[in-house]
C-alpha atoms as a PDB file:
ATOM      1  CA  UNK A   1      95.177  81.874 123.110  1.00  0.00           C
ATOM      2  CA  UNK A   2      95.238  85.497 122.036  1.00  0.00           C
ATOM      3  CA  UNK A   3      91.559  87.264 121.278  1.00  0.00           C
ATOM      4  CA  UNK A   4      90.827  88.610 118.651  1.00  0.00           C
ATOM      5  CA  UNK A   5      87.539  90.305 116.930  1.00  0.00           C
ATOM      6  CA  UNK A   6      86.619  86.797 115.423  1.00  0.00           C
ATOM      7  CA  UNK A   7      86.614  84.908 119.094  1.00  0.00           C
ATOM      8  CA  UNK A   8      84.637  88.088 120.792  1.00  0.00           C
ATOM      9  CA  UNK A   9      81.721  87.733 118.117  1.00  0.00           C
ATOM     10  CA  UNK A  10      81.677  83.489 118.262  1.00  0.00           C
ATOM     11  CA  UNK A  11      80.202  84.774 122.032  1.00  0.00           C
ATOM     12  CA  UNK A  12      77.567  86.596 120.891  1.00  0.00           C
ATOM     13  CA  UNK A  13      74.138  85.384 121.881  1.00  0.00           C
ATOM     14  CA  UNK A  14      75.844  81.976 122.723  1.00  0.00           C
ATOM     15  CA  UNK A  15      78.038  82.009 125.516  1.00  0.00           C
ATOM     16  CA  UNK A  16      76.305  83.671 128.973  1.00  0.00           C
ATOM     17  CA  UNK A  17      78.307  85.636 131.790  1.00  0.00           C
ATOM     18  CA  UNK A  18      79.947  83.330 134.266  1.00  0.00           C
ATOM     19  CA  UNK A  19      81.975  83.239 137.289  1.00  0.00           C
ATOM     20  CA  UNK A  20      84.703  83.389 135.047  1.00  0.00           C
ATOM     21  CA  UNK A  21      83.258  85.961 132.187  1.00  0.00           C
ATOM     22  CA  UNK A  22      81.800  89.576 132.249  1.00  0.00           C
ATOM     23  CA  UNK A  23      80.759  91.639 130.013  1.00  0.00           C
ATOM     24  CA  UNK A  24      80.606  95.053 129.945  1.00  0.00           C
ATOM     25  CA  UNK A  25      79.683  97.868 127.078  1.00  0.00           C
ATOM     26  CA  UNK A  26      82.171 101.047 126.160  1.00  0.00           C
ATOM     27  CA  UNK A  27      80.061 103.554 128.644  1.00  0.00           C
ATOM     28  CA  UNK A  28      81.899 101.376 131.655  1.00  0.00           C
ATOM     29  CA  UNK A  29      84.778 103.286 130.809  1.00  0.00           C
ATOM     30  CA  UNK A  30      84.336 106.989 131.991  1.00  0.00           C
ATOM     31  CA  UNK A  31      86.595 109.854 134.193  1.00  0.00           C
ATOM     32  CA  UNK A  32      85.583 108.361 137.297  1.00  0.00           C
ATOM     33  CA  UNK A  33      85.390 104.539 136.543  1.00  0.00           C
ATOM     34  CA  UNK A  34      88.832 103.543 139.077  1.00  0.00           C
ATOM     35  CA  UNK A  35      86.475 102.017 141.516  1.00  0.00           C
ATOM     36  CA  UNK A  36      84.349 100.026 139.065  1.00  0.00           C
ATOM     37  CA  UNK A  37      87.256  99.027 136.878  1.00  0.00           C
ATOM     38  CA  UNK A  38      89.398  97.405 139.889  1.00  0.00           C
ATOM     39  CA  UNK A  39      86.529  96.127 141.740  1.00  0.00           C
ATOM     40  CA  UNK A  40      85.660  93.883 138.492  1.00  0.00           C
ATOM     41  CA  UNK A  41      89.542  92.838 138.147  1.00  0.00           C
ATOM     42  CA  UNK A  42      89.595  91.891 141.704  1.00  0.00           C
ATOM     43  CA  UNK A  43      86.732  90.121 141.739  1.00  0.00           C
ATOM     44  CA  UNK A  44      88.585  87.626 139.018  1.00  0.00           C
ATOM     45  CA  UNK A  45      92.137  87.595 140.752  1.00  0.00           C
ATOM     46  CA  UNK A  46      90.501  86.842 143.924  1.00  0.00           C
ATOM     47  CA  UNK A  47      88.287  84.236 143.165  1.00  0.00           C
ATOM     48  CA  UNK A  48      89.373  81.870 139.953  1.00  0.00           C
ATOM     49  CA  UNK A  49      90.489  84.198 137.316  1.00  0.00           C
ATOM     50  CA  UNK A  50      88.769  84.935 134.553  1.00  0.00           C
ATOM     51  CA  UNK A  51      88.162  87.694 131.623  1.00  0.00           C
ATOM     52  CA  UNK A  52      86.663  91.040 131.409  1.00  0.00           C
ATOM     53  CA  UNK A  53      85.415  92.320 128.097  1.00  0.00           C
ATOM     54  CA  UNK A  54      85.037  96.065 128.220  1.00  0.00           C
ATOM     55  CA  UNK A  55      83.200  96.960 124.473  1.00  0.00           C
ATOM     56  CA  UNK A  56      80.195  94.913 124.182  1.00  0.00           C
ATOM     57  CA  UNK A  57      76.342  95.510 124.099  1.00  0.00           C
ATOM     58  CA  UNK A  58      74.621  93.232 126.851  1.00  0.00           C
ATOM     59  CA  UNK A  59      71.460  91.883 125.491  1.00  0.00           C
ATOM     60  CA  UNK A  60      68.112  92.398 127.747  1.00  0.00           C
ATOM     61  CA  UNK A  61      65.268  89.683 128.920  1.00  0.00           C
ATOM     62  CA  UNK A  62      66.279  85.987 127.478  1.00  0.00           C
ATOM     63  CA  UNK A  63      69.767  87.849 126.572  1.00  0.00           C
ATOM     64  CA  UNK A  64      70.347  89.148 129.809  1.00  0.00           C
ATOM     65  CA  UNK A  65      73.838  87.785 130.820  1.00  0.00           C
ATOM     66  CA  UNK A  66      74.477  87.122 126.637  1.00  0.00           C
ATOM     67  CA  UNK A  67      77.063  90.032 124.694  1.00  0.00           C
ATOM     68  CA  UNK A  68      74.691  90.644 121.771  1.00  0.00           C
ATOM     69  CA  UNK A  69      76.921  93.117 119.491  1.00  0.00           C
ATOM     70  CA  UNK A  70      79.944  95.759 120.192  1.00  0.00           C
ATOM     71  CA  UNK A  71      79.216  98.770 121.882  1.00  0.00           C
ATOM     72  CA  UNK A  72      82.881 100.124 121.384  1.00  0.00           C
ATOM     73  CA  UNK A  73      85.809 102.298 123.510  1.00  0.00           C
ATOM     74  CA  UNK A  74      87.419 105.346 121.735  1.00  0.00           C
ATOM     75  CA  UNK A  75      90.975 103.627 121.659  1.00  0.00           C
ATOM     76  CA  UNK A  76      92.241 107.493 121.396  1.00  0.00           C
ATOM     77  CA  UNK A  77      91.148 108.146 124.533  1.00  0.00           C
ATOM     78  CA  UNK A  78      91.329 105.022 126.233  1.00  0.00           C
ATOM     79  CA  UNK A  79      94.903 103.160 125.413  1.00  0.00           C
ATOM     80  CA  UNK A  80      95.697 100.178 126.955  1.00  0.00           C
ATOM     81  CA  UNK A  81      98.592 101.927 128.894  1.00  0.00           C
ATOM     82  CA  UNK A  82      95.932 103.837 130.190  1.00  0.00           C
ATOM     83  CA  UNK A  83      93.890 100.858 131.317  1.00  0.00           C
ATOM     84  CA  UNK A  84      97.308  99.212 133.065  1.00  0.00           C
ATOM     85  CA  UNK A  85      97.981 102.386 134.799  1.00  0.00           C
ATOM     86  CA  UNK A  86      94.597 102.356 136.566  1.00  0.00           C
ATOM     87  CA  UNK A  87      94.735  99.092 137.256  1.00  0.00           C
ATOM     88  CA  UNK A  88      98.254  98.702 138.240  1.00  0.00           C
ATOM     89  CA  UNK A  89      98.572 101.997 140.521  1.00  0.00           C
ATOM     90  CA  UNK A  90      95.081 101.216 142.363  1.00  0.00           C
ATOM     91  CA  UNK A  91      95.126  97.519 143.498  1.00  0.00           C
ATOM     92  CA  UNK A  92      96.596  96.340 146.542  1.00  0.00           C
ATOM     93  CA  UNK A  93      98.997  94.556 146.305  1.00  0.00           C
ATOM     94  CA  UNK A  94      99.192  94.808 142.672  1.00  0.00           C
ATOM     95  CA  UNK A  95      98.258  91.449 140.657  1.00  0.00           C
ATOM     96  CA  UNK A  96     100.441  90.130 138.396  1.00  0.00           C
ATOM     97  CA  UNK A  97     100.387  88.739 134.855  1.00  0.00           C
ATOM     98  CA  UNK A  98      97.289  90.277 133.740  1.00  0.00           C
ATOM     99  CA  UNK A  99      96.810  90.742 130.075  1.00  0.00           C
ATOM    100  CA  UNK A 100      95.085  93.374 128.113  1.00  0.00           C
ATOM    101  CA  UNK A 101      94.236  91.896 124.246  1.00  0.00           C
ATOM    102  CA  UNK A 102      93.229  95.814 122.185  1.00  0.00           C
ATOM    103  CA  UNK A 103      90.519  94.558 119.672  1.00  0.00           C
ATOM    104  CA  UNK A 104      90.246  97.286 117.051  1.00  0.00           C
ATOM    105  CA  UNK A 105      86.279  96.155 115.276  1.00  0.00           C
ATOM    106  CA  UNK A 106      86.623  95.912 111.817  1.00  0.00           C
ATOM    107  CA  UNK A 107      89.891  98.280 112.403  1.00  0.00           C
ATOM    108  CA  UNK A 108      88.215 101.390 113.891  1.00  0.00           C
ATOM    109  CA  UNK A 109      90.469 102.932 117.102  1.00  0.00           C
ATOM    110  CA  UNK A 110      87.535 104.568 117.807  1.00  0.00           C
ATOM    111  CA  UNK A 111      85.473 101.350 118.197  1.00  0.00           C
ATOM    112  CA  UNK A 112      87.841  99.414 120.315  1.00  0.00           C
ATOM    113  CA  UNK A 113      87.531  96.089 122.416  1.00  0.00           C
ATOM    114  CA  UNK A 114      89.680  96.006 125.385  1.00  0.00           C
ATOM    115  CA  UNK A 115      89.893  92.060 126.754  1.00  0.00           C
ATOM    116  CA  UNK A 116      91.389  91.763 130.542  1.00  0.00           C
ATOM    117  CA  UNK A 117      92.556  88.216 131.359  1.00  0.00           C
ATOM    118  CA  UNK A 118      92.851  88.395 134.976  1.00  0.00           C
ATOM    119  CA  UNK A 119      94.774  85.053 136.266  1.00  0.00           C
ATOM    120  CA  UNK A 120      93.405  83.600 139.655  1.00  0.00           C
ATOM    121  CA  UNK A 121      95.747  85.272 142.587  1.00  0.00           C
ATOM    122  CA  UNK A 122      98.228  83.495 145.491  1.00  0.00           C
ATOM    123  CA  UNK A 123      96.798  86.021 147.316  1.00  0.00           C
ATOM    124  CA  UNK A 124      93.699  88.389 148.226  1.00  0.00           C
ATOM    125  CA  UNK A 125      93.629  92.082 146.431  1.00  0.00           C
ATOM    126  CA  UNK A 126      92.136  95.045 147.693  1.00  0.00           C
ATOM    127  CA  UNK A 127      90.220  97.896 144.996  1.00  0.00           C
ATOM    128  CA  UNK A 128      91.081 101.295 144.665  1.00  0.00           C
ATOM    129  CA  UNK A 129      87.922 101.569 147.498  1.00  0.00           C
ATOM    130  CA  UNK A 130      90.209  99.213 149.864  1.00  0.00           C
ATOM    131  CA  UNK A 131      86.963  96.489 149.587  1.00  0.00           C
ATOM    132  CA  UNK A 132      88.544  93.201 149.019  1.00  0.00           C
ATOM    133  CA  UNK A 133      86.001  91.990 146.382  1.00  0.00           C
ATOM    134  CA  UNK A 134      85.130  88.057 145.059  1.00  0.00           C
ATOM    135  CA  UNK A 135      83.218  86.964 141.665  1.00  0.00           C
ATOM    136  CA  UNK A 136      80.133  85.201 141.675  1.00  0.00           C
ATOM    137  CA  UNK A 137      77.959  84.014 138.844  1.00  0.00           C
ATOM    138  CA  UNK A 138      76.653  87.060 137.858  1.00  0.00           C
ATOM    139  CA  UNK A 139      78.025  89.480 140.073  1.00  0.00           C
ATOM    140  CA  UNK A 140      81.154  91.101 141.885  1.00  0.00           C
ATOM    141  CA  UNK A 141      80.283  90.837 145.795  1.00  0.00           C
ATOM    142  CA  UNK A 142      82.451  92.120 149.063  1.00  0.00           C
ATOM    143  CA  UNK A 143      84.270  89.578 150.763  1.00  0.00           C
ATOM    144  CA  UNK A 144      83.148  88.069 153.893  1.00  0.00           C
ATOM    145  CA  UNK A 145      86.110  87.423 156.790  1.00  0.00           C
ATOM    146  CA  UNK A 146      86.178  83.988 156.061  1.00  0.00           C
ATOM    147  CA  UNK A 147      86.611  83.704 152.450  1.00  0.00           C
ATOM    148  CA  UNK A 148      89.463  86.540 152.365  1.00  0.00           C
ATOM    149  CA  UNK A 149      91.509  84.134 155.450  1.00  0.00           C
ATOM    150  CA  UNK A 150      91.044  81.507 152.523  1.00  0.00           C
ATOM    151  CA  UNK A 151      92.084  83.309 149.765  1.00  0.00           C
ATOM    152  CA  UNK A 152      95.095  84.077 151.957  1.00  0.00           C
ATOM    153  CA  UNK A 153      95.861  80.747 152.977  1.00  0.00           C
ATOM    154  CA  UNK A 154      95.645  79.628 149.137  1.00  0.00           C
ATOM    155  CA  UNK A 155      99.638  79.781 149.107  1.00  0.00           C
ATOM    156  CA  UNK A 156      99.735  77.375 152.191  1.00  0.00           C
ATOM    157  CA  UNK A 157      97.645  74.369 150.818  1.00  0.00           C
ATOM    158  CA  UNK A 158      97.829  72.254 148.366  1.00  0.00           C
ATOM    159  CA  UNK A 159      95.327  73.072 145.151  1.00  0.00           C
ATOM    160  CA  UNK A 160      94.312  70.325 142.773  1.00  0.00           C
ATOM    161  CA  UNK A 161      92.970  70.974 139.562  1.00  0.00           C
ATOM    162  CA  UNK A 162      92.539  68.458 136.157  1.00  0.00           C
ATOM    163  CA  UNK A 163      94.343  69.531 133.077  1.00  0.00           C
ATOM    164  CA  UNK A 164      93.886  68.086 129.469  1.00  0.00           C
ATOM    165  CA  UNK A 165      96.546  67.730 126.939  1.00  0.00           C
ATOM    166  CA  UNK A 166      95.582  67.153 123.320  1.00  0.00           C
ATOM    167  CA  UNK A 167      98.426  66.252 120.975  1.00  0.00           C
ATOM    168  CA  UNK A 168      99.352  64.901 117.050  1.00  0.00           C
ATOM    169  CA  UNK A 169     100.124  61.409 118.886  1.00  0.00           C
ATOM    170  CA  UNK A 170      96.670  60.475 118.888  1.00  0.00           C
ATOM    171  CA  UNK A 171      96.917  60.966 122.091  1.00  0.00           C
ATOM    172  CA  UNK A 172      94.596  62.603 125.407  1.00  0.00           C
ATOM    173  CA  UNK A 173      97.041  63.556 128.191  1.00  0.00           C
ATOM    174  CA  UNK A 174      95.362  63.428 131.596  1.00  0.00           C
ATOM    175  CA  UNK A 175      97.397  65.400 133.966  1.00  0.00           C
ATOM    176  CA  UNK A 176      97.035  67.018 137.940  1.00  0.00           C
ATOM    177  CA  UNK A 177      98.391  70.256 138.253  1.00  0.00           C
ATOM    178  CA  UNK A 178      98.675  71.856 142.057  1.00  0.00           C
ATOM    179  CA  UNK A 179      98.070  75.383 141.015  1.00  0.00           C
ATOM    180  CA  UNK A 180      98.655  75.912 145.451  1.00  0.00           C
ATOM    181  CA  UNK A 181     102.019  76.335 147.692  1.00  0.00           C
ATOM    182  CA  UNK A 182     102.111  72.942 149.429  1.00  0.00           C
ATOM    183  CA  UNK A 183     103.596  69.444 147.559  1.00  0.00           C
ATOM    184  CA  UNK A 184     101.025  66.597 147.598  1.00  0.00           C
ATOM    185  CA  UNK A 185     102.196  63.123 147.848  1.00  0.00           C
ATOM    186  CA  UNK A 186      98.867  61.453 148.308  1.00  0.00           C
ATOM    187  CA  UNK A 187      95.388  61.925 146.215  1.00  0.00           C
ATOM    188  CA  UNK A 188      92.438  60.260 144.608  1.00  0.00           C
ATOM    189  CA  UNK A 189      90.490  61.430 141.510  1.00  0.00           C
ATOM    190  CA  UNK A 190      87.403  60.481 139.717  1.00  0.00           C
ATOM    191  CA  UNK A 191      87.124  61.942 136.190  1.00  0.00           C
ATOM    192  CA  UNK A 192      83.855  61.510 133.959  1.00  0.00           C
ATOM    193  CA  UNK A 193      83.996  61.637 130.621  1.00  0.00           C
ATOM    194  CA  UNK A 194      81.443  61.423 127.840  1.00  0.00           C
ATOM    195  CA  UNK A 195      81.600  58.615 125.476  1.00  0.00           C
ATOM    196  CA  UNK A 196      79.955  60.421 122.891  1.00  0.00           C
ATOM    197  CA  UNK A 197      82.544  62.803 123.065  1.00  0.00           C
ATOM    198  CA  UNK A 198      85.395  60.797 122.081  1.00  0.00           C
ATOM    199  CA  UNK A 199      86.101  58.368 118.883  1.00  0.00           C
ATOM    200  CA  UNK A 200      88.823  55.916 120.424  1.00  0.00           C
ATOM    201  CA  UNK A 201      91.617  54.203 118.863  1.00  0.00           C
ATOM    202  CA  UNK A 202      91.018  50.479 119.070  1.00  0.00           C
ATOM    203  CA  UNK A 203      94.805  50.050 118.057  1.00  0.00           C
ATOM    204  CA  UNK A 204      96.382  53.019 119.899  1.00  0.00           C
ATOM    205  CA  UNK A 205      99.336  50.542 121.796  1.00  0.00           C
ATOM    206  CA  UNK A 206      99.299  51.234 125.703  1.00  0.00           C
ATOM    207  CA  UNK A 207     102.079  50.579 127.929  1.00  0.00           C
ATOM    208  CA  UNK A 208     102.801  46.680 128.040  1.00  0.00           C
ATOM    209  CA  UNK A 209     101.776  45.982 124.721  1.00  0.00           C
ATOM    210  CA  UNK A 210      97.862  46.092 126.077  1.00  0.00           C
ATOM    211  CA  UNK A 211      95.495  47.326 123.177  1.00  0.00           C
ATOM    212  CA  UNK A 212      92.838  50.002 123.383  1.00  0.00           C
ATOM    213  CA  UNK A 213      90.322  47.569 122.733  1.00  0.00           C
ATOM    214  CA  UNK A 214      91.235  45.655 126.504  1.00  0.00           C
ATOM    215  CA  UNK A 215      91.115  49.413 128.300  1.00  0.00           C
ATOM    216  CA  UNK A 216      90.066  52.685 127.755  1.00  0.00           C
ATOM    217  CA  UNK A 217      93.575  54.059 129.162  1.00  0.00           C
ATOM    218  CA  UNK A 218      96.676  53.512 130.807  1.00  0.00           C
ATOM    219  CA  UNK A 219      98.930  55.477 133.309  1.00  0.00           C
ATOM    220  CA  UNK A 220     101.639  54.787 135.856  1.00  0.00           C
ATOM    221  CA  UNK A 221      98.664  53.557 138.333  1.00  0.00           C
ATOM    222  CA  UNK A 222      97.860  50.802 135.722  1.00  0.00           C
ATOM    223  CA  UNK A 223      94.965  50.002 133.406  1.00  0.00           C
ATOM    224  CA  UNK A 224      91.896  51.938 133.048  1.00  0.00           C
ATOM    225  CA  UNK A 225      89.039  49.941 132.809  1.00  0.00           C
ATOM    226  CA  UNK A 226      85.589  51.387 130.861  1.00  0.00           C
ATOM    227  CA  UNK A 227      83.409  48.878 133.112  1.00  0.00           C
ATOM    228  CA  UNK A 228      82.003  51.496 134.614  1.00  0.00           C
ATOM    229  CA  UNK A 229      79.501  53.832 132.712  1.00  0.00           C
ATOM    230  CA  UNK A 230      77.043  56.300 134.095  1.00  0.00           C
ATOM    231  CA  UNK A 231      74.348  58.368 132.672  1.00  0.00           C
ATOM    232  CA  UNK A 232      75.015  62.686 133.050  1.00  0.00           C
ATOM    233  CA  UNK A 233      71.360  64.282 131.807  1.00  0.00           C
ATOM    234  CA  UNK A 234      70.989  61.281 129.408  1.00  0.00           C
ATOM    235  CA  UNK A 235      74.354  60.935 128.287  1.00  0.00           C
ATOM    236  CA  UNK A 236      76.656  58.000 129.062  1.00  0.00           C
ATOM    237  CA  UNK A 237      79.743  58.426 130.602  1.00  0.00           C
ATOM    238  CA  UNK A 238      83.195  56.659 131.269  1.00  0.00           C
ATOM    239  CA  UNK A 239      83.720  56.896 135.019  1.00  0.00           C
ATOM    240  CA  UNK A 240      87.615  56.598 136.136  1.00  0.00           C
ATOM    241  CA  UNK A 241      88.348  56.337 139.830  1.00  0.00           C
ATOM    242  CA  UNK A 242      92.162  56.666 140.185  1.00  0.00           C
ATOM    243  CA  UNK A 243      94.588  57.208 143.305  1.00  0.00           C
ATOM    244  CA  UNK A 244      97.845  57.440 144.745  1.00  0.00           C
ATOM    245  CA  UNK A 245      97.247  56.518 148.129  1.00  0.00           C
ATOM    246  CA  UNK A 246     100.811  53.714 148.526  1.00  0.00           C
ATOM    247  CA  UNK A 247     103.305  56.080 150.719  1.00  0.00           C
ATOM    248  CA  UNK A 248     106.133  53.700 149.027  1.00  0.00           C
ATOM    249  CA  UNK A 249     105.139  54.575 145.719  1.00  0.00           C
ATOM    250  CA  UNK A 250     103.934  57.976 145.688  1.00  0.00           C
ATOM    251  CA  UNK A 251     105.173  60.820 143.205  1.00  0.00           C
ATOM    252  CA  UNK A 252     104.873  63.983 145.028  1.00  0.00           C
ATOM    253  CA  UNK A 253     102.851  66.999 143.032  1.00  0.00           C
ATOM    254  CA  UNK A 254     105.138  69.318 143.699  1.00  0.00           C
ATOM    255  CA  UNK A 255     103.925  73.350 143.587  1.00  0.00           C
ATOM    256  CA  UNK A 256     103.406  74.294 140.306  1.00  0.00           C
ATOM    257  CA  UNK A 257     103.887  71.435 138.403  1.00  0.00           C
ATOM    258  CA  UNK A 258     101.237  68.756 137.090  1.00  0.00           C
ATOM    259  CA  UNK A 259     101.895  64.996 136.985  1.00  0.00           C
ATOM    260  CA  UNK A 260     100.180  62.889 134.589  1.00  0.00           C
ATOM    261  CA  UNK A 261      97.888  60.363 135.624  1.00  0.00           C
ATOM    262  CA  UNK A 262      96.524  58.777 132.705  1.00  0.00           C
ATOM    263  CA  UNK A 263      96.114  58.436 129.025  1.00  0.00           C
ATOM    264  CA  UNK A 264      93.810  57.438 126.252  1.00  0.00           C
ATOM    265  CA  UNK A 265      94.084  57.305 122.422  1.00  0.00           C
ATOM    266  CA  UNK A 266      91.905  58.544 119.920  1.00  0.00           C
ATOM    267  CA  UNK A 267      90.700  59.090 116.663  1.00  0.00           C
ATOM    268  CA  UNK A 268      89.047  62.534 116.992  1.00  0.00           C
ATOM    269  CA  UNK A 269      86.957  64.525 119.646  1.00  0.00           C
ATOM    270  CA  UNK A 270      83.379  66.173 119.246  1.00  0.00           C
ATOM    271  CA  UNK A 271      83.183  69.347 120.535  1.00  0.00           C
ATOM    272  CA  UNK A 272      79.921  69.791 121.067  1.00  0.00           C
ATOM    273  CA  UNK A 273      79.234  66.665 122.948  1.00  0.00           C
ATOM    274  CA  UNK A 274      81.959  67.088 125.407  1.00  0.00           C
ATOM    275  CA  UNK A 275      81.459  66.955 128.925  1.00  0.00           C
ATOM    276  CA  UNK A 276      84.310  66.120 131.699  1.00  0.00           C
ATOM    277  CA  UNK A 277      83.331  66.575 135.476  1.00  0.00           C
ATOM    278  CA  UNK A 278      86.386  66.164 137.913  1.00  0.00           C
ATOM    279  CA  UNK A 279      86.685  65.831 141.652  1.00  0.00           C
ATOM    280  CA  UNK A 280      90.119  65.767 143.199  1.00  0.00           C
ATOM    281  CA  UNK A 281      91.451  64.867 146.822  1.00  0.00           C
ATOM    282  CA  UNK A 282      94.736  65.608 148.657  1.00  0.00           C
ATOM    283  CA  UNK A 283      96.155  64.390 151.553  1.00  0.00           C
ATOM    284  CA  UNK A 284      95.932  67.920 153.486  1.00  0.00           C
ATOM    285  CA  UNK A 285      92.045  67.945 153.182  1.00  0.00           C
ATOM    286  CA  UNK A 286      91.656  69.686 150.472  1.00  0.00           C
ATOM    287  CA  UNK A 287      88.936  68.789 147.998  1.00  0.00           C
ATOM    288  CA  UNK A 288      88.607  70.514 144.360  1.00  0.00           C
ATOM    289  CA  UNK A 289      85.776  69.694 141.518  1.00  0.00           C
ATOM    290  CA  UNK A 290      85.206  71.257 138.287  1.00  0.00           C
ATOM    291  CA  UNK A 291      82.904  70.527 135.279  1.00  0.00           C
ATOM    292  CA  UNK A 292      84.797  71.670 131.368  1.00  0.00           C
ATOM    293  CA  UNK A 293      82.491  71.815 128.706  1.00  0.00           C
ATOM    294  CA  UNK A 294      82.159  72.482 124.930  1.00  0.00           C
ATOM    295  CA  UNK A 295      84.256  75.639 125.269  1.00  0.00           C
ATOM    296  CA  UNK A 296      86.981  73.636 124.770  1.00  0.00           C
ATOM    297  CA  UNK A 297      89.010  76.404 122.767  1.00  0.00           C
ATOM    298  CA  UNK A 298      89.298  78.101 126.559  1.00  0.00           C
ATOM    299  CA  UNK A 299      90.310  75.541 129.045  1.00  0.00           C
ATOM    300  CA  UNK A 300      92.225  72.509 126.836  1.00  0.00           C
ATOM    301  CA  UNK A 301      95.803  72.998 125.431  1.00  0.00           C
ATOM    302  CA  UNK A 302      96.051  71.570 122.182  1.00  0.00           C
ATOM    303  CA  UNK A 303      99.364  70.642 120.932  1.00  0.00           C
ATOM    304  CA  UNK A 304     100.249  70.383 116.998  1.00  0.00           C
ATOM    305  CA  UNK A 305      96.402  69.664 116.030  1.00  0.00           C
ATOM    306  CA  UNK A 306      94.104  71.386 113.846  1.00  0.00           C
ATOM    307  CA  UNK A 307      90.648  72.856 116.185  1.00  0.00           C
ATOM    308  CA  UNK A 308      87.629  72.614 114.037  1.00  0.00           C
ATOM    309  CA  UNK A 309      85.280  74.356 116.165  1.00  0.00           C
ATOM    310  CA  UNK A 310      81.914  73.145 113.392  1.00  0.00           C
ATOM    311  CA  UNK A 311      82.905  69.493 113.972  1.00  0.00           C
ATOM    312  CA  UNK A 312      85.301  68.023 116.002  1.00  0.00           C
ATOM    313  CA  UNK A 313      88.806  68.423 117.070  1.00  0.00           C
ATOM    314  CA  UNK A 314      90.905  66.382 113.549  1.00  0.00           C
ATOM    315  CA  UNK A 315      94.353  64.891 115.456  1.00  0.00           C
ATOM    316  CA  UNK A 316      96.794  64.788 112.523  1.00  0.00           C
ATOM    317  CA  UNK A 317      99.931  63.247 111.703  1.00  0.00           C
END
């Protein structure tokens, strides 16, 4: 999704810094700012991606963390070229795919926005100081010996991760994608979902002519039931537990693809009441877990629907 000056301000004293967000105001950018620049980039590639907002006020006490305003670049001195120089010619090796979004407030050059999606890395990156770096909540920390062997090893392993599909069938595409270097044949998943969160289609057809209103969902590992419902901070839940554990059977996930494992149809889904926690398991001993909330405009692909970000996500014909 491209960013524009609308998306940066729908963060503003809502959406808090993260392992995957950072903001920073114009003054970041100055003559000697190579070291601070790349260390923030590979920080990101390093660790799980993530995006770098270089123009924005950071707010102070309860706002700490929070982008409270723009606090703009002079886009006449600082290009984008510029940026992708410095961060191209001063990271080792050099990280690919990274894209630089020029947000020109209210459209001033001198009061630019400069937005760096960083993508997470096959590999572990060194800053112009030659300090491999890693991103935590908050902050960009050195990397210990351990974690860099890991980060180096990412393109030997297998690396599970859920992905959800939204499209004008009605439908909710649950799908596996191994984002590492090594096929997986066998795995098991357990995916939570809140039933607020969804409206379901009581006549969406599964496969073999079985109803909505018998399961929740259907893939190629068979029905999936709703019996089981938890409560998440006083909210219940759908619980599936699904695997591919027959050898016989098995569909390998090969590297850089995603297979899809389930299914489910519906009427609409409420944005601000959605909640999916995910934990995956491969056959090399891998484990992954994740937790995608209301920010659903950042993580979800949506296919041929219509996002209402007020309400709820309309599916139309």
């Amino acid at each position: 999704m491209e960013w524009n000056q609308k998306r940066v301000e729908a963060l503003f004293n809502s959406v808090e810094e993260s392992q995957h967000l950072d903001f920073k105001a114009g003054a970041f950018l100055r003559k000697d700012c190579q070291d601070s620049l790349t260390k923030q980039v590979v920080g990101f590639a390093n660790s799980d991606g993530g995006v770098l907002i270089i123009g924005v006020e950071e707010g102070k006490g309860d706002l700490k963390h929070f982008a409270t305003g723009f606090s703009g670049v002079n886009g006449r001195e600082w290009s984008k070229e510029r940026l992708e120089a410095i961060i191209d010619s001063n990271i080792s090796p050099r990280i690919a795919n990274i894209k630089i979004y020029p947000i020109r407030v209210n459209g001033e050059i001198s009061n630019s926005v400069y937005v760096v999606d960083i993508p997470k890395s096959d590999t572990c990156h060194q800053a112009s100081d030659n300090i491999y770096y890693y991103r935590t909540n908050f902050s960009t920390q050195p990397m210990k010996d351990f974690q860099i062997r890991d980060v180096m090893n990412r393109m030997r392993s297998s690396l599970l991760s859920l992905r959800i599909v939204v499209n004008k069938d009605r439908q909710i595409s649950f799908l596996i994608a191994n984002t590492g270097g090594n096929a997986v044949k066998n795995w098991t998943a357990e995916i939570i979902i809140c039933r607020e969160a969804i409206d379901t289609d009581s006549n969406f057809m599964l496969k073999n002519d079985v109803k909505m209103i018998r399961a929740v969902g259907h893939g190629d590992f068979g029905e999936i039931k709703s019996n089981d419902i938890i409560k998440i901070e006083g909210r219940e839940c759908y619980v599936f537990d699904i695997s591919r554990l027959n050898s016989g059977s098995s569909e390998i996930i090969l590297p850089r693809t995603a297979l899809e494992v389930f299914k489910i149809g519906v009427k609409s889904i409420y944005l601000h009441k959605l909640a999916v926690y995910w934990q995956i398991d491969s056959d090399d001993g891998r484990r992954t877990y994740g937790f995608i909330s209301e920010n659903a405009n950042e993580i979800y692909e949506f296919s041929g629907s219509d996002l209402d970000n007020r309400e709820s996500l309309i599916i139309k014909d």
